[in-house]
C-alpha atoms as a PDB file:
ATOM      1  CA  UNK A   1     117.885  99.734 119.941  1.00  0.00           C
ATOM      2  CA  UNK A   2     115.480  97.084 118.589  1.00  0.00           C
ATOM      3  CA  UNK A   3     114.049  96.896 115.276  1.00  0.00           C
ATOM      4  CA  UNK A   4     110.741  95.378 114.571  1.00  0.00           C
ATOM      5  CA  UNK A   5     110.611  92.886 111.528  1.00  0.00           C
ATOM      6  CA  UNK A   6     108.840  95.606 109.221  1.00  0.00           C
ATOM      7  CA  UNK A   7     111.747  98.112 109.699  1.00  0.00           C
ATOM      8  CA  UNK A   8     114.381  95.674 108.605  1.00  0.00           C
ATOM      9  CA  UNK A   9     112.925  94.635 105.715  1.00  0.00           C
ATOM     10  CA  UNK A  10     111.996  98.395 104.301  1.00  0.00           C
ATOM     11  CA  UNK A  11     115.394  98.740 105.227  1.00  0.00           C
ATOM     12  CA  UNK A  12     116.673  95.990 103.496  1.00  0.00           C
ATOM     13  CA  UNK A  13     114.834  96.061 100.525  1.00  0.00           C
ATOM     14  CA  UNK A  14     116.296 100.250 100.437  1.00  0.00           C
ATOM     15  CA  UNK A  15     119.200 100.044 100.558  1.00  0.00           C
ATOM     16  CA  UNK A  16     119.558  97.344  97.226  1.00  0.00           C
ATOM     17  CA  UNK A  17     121.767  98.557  94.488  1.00  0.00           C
ATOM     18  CA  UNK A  18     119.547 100.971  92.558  1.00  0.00           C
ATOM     19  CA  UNK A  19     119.568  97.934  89.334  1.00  0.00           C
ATOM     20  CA  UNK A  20     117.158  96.528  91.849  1.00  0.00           C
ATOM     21  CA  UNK A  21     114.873  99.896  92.174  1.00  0.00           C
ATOM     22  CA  UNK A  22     111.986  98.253  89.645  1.00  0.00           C
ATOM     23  CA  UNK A  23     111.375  95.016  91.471  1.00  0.00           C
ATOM     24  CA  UNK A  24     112.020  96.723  95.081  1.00  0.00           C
ATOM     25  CA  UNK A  25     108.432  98.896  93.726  1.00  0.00           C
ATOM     26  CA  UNK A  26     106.885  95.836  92.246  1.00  0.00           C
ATOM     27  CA  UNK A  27     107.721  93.882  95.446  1.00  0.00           C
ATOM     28  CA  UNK A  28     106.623  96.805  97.632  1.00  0.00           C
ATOM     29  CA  UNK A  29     103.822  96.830  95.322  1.00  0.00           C
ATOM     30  CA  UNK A  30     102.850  92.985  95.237  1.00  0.00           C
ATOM     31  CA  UNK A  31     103.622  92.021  98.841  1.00  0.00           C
ATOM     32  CA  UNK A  32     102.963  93.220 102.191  1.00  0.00           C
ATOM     33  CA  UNK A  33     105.820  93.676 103.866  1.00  0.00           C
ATOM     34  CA  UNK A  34     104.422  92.912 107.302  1.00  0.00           C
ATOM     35  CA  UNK A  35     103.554  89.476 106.270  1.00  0.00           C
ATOM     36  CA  UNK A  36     106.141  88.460 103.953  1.00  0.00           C
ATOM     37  CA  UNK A  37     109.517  86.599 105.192  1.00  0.00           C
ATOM     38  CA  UNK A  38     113.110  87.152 104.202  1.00  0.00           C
ATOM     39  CA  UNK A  39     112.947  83.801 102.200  1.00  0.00           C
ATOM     40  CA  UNK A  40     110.376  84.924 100.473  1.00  0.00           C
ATOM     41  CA  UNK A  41     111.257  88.713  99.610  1.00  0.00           C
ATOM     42  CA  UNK A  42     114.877  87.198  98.655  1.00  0.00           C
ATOM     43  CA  UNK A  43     113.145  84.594  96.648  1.00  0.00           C
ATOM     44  CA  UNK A  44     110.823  86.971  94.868  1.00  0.00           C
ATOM     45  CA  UNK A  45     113.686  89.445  93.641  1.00  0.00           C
ATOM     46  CA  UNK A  46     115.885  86.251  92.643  1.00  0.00           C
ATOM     47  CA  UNK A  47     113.138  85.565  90.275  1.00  0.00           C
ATOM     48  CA  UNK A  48     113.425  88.615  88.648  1.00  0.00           C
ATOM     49  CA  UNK A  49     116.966  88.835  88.442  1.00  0.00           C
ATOM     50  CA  UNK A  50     117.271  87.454  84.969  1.00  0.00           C
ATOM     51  CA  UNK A  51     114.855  91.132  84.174  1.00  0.00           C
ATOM     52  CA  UNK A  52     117.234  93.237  86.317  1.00  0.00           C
ATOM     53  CA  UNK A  53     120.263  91.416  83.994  1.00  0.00           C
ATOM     54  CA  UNK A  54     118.379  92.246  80.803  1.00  0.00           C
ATOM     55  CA  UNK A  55     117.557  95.830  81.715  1.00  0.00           C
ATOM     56  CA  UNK A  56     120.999  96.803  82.718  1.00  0.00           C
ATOM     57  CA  UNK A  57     121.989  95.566  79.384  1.00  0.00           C
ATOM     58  CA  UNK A  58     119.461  96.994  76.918  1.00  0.00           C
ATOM     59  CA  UNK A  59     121.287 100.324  78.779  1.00  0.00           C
ATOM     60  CA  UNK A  60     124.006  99.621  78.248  1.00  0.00           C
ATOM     61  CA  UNK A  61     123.920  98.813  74.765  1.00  0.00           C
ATOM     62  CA  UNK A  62     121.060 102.176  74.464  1.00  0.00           C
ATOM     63  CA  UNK A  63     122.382 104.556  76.997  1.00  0.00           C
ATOM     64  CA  UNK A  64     119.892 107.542  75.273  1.00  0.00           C
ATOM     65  CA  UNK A  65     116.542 105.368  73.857  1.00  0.00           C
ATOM     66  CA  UNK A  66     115.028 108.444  72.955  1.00  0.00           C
ATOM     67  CA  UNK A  67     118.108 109.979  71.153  1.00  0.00           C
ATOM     68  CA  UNK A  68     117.959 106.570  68.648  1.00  0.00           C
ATOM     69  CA  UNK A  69     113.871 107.457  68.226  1.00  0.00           C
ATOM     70  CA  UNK A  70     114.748 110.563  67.072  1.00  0.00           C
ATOM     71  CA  UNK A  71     117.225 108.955  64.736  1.00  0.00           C
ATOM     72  CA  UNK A  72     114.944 106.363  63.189  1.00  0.00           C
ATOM     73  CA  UNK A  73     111.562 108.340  63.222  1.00  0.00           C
ATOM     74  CA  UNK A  74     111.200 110.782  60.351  1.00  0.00           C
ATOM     75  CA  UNK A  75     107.533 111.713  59.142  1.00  0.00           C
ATOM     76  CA  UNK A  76     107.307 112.433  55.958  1.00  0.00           C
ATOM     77  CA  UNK A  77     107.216 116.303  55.305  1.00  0.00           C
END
């Protein structure tokens, strides 16, 4: 069974380690998928992997953001 260069790269860009889930939507988002190379999907999400680094740890460090809102947010009775 043969796959055409579209299915391979849906499936590639799928099956990423869900870190990667942002960028796979902005790529989805930003590129067309029928026209855009391996080089140049790889190339795109290397870009952004200094994001993916800083997202996974701002979690890490704030597993429950909205948990530390409620902490710091009072309003005045």
């Amino acid at each position: 069974m043969s796959m055409t260069p579209m299915q391979i790269k849906t499936k590639f860009v799928n099956h990423l380690q869900p870190k990667w889930s942002r960028f796979v939507t902005a790529a989805k988002q930003a590129r067309d998928l029928y026209s855009v190379t391996f080089d140049q999907l790889y190339a795109f999400l290397k870009h952004n992997e200094k994001d993916v680094k800083e997202v996974r740890e701002m979690r890490q460090r704030f597993p429950k953001p909205l948990a530390l809102l409620a902490k710091t947010y009072n309003p005045p009775p």
